[in-house]
Protein backbone atom coordinates (compact mmCIF):
# COMPACT_ATOMS: atom_id res chain seq x y z
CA UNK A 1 0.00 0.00 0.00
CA UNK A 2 2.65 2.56 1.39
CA UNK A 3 4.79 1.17 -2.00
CA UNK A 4 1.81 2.46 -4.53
CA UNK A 5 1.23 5.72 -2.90
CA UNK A 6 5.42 6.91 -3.03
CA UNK A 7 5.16 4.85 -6.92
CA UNK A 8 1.98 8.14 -7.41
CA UNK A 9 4.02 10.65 -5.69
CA UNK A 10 7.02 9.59 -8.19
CA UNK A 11 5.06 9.58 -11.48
CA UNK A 12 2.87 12.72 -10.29
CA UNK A 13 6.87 14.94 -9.55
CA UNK A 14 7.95 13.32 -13.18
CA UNK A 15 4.53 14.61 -14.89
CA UNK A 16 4.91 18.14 -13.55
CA UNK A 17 8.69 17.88 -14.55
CA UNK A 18 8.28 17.17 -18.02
CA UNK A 19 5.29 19.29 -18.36
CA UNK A 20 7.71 22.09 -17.56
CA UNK A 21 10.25 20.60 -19.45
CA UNK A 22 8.68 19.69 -22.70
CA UNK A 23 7.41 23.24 -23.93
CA UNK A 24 10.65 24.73 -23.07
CA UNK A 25 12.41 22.72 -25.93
CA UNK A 26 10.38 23.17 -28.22
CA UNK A 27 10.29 27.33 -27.71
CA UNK A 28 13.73 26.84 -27.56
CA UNK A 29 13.90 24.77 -30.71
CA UNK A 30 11.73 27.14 -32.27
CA UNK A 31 13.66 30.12 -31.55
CA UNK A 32 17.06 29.19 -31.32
CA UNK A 33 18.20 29.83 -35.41
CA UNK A 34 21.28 28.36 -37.37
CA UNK A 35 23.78 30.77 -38.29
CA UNK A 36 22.45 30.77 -41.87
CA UNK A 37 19.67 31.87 -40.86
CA UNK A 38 19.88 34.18 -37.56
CA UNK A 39 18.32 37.99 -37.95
CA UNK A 40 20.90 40.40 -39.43
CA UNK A 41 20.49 43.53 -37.02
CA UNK A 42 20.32 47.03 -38.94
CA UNK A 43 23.39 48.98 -38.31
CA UNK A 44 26.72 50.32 -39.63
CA UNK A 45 29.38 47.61 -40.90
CA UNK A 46 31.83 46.96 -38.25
CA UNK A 47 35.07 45.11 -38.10
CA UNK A 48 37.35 44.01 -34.84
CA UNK A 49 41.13 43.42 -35.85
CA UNK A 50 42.58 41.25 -32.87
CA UNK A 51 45.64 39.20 -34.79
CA UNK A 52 47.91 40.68 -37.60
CA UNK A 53 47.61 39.01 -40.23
CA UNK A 54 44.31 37.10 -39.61
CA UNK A 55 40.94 37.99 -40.79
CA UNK A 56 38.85 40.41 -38.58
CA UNK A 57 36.08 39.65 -36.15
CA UNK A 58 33.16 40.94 -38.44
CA UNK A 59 29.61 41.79 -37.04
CA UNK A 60 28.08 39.26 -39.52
CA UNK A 61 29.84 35.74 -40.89
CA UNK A 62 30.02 35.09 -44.61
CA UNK A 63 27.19 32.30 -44.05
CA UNK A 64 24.47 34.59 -42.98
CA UNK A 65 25.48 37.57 -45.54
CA UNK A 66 25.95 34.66 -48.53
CA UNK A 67 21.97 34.06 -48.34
CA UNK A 68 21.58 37.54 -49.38
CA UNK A 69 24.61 37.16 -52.26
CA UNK A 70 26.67 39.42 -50.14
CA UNK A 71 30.30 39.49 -49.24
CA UNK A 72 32.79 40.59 -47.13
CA UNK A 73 35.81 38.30 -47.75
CA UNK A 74 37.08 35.79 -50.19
CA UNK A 75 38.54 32.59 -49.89
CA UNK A 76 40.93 33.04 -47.09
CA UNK A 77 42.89 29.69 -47.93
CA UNK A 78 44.36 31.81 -51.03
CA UNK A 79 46.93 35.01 -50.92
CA UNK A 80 44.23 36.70 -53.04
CA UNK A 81 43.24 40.76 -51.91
CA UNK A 82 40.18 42.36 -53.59
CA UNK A 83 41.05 46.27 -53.93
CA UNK A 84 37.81 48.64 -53.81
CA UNK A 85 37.62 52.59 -53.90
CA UNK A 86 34.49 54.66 -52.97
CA UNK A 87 34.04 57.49 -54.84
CA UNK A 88 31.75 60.20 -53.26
CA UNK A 89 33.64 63.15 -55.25
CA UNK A 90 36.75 63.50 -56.69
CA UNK A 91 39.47 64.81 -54.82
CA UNK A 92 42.02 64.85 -57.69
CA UNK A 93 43.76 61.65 -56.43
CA UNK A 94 42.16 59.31 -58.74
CA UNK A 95 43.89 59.36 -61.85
CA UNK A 96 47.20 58.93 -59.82
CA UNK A 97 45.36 55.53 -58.12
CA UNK A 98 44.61 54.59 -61.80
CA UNK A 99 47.98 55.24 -62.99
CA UNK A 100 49.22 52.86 -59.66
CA UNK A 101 46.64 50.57 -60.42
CA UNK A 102 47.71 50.43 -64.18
CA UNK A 103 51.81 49.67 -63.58
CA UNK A 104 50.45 47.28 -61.08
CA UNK A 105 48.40 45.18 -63.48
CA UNK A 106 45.88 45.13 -60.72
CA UNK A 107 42.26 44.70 -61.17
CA UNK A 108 40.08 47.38 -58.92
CA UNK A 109 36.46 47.97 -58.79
CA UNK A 110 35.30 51.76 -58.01
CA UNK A 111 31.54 52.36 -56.25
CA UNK A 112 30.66 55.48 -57.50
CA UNK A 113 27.26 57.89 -56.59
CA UNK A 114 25.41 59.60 -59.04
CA UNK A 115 27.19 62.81 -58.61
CA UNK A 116 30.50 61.37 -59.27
CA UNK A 117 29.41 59.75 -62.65
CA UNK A 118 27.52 63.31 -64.03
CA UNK A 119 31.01 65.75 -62.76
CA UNK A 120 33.87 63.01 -63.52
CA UNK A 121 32.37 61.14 -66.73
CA UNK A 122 36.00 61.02 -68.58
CA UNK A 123 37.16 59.45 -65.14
CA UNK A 124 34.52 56.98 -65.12
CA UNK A 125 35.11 55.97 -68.68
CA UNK A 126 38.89 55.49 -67.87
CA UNK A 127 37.92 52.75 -65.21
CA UNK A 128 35.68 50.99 -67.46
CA UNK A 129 38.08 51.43 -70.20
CA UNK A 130 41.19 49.86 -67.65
CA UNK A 131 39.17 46.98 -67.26
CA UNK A 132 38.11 47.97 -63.83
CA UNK A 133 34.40 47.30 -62.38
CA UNK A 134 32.24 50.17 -61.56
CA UNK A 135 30.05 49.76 -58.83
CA UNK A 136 26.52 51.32 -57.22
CA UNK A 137 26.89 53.21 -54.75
CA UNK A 138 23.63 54.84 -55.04
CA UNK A 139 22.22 58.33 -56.20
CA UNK A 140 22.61 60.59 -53.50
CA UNK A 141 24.65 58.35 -50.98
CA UNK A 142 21.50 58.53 -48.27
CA UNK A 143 20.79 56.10 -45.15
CA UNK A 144 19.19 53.07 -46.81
CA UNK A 145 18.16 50.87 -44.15
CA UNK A 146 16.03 53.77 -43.42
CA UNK A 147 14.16 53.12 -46.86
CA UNK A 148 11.92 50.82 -46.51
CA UNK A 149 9.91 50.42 -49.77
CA UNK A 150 11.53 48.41 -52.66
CA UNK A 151 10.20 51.30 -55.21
CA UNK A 152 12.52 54.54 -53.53
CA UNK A 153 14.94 51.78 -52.92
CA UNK A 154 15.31 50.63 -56.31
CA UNK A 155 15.29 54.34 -57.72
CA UNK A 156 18.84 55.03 -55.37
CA UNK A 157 20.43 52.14 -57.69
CA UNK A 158 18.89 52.79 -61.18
CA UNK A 159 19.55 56.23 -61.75
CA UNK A 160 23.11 55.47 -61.29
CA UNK A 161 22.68 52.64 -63.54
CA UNK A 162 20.88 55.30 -65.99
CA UNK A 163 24.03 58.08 -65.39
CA UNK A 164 26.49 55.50 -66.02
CA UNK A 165 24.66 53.76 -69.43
CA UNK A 166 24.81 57.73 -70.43
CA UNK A 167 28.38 58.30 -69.67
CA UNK A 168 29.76 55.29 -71.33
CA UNK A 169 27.23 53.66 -73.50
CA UNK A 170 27.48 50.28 -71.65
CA UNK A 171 25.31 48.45 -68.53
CA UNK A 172 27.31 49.09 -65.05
CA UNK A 173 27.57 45.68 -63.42
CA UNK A 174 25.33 44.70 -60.79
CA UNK A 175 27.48 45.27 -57.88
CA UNK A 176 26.54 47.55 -55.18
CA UNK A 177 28.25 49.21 -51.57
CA UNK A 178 26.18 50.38 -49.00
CA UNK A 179 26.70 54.28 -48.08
CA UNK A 180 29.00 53.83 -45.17
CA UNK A 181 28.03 50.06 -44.97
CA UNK A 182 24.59 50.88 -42.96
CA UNK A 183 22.49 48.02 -43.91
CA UNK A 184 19.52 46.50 -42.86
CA UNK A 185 18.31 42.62 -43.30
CA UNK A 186 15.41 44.06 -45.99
CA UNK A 187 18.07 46.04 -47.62
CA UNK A 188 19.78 43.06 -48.38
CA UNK A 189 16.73 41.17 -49.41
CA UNK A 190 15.98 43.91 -51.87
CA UNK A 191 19.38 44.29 -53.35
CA UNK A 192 19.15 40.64 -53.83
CA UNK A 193 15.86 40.52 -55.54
CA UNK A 194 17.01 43.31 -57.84
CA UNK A 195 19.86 41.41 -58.91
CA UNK A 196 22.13 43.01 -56.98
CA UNK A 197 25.73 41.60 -55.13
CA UNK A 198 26.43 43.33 -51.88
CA UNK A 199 29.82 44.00 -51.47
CA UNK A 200 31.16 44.47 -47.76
CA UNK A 201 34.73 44.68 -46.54
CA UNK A 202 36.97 43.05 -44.23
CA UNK A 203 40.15 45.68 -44.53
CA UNK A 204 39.73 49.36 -43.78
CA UNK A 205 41.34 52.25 -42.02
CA UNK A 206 39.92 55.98 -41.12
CA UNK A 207 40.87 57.59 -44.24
CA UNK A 208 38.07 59.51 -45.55
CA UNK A 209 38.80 62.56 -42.81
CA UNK A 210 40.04 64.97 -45.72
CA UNK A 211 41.03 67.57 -43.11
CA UNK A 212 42.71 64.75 -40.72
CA UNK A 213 44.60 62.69 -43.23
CA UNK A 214 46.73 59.94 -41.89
CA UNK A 215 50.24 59.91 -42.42
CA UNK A 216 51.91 58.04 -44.55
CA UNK A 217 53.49 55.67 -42.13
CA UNK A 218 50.63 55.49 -40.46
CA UNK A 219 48.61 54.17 -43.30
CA UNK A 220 51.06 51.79 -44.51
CA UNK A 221 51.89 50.16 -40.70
CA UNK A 222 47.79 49.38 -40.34
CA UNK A 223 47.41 48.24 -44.11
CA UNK A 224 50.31 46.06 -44.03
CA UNK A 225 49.84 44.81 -40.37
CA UNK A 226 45.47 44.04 -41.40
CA UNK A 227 46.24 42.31 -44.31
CA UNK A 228 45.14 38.67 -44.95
CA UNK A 229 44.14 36.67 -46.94
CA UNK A 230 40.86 36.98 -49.54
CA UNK A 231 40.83 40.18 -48.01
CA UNK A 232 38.03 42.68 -49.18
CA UNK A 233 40.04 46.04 -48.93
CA UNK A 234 37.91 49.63 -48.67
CA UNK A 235 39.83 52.30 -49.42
CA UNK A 236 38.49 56.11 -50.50
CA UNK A 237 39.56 57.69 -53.40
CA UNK A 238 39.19 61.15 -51.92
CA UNK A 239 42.50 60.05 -49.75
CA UNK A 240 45.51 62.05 -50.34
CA UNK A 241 47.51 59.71 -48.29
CA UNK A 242 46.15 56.62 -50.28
CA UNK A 243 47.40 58.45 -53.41
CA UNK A 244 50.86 59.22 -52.09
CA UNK A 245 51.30 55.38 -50.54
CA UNK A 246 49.36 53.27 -53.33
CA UNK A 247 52.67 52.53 -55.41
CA UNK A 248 54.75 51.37 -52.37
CA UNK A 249 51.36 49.65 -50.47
CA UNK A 250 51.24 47.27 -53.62
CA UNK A 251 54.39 46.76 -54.30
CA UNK A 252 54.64 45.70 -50.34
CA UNK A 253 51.87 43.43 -50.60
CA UNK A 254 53.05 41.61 -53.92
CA UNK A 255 56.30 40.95 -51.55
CA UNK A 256 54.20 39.30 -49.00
CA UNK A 257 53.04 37.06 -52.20
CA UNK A 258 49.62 38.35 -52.60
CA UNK A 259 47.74 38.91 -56.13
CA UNK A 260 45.34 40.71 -56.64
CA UNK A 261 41.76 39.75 -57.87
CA UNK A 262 38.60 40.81 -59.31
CA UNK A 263 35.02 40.87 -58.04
CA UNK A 264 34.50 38.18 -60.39
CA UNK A 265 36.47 36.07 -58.70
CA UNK A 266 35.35 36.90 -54.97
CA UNK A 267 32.15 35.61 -56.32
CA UNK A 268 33.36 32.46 -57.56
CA UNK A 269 32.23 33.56 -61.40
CA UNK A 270 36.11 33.58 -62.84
CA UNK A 271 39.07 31.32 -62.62
C-alpha cells in the first residue's frame, strides 16, 4: 500500500517535470536559429582586428550575408586581396590611383554615386576602359536601411545605372556598396531581388577625414599589419595619403606574395 502511494508521488513529480520541461524545448527549438539563418540587425558595418595578419572579427559571418549574395571576404585559404575605392567626389587623387593601379596590373572595382558619374564622366570611362568594375553606390549616398519600400529603394540604384549607361554607352555591373556600410536585413533582401551583389569589406582604415589625413606611415603600418588573406580592402579615393602610398602599399603586398583579384572572382564567377 505505502509502495503504490510513493510509486503516485514519483510519477505525479515526473509529470509536472516534463510538463515544464517539454514546452521549453520546443520554444527553444523554435527560436534558437542556425547561423544561416539568424536575424541580421540594422546597423553600420563593423570590423574588430585582434591578430595581424588574420581575418577580422566581423559583425556578420560570410554564411548569414551569402543568403543575401553578399560578401565581405574571399577565400581566405588563397593570398588573393580584392582592392575597392568609394568614390563620393573627386578629390584629384584618382587618376594617380589609376595610374598605380595600371603599372600594377591590378584589377580594382570603383563604387561610384550619381554625382560622381555626371562631374567626372571622362574618369569613369577610364575605369571601365582599364578593365576595372564600376560599382553602385547609389544616387545621392542617403541612409538606406532607413528606406523601406523596394520602389525609392530601387530608384537610389537605377539612376546610377541610368548616369552611367549615359556616360559610357554600356550596362554598369550589378554590384553595389552600402553608403558607409549601414544596412539593414530588408536592404539586403531587396538588393538581392534586384539582382544586386552586396559587397562588404573586411580591410579598412579611417581615411576619408580629408582635413585629418593619416600619415603616410601610419597608413602603410595598419594596411600592411590588417592584411590577410581573400581580403576585401575599402579604401576612399578622396584620400591624399592613399594616393601618395598606393605605389609602395602594392608593391609591399606583392612581396608578402599576394595577387590581386577581381570581383569576379570573390564571387566564384572567374578562374
Amino acid at each position: 500500500m505505502c509502495l503504490t502511494i510513493e510509486l503516485k508521488k514519483l510519477l505525479s513529480w515526473m509529470a509536472m517535470f516534463l510538463a515544464i520541461l517539454i514546452p521549453g524545448a520546443l520554444y527553444l527549438g523554435l527560436h534558437q536559429s542556425s547561423p544561416e539563418t539568424e536575424v541580421l540587425e540594422t546597423g553600420s558595418w563593423g570590423l574588430s582586428f585582434q591578430t595581424p595578419g588574420q581575418p577580422p572579427v566581423a559583425d556578420a559571418t560570410a554564411d548569414q550575408l551569402g543568403q543575401y549574395d553578399a560578401k565581405y571576404i574571399g577565400d581566405t585559404g588563397k593570398k588573393t586581396i580584392f582592392l575597392t575605392f568609394d568614390c563620393g567626389y573627386e578629390n584629384g587623387c584618382t587618376a594617380t590611383i589609376l595610374d598605380v593601379l595600371k603599372k600594377h596590373n591590378a584589377p580594382a572595382a570603383f563604387f561610384v554615386v550619381g554625382n560622381y558619374i555626371t562631374s567626372q564622366p571622362e574618369l569613369v570611362c577610364r575605369m571601365a576602359e582599364e578593365g576595372h568594375i564600376v560599382g553602385n553606390h547609389t544616387w545621392s549616398h542617403p541612409d538606406m536601411s532607413s528606406i523601406s519600400d523596394e520602389k525609392t529603394f530601387s530608384e537610389q540604384l537605377e539612376r546610377v545605372k541610368a548616369a552611367y549607361r549615359e556616360a559610357t554607352g554600356a550596362e554598369m555591373p550589378n554590384y553595389y556598396r552600402p553608403p558607409q556600410g549601414v544596412y539593414s536585413e530588408n536592404n539586403l533582401k531587396m538588393a538581392q531581388k534586384l539582382g544586386y551583389r552586396t559587397v562588404f569589406w573586411s580591410l579598412a582604415y579611417v581615411d576619408w577625414k580629408t582635413d585629418a589625413q593619416p600619415t603616410e606611415s601610419e597608413a602603410l603600418e595598419k594596411l600592411t599589419q590588417r592584411v590577410h588573406n581573400g581580403a576585401v580592402v575599402l579604401l576612399h579615393n578622396t584620400s591624399t595619403t592613399n594616393a601618395a602610398i598606393l605605389d609602395r602599399l602594392l608593391t609591399e603586398w606583392e612581396g608578402m606574395g599576394y595577387t590581386f583579384g577581381t570581383l569576379g572572382e570573390l564571387y566564384g564567377d572567374e578562374a
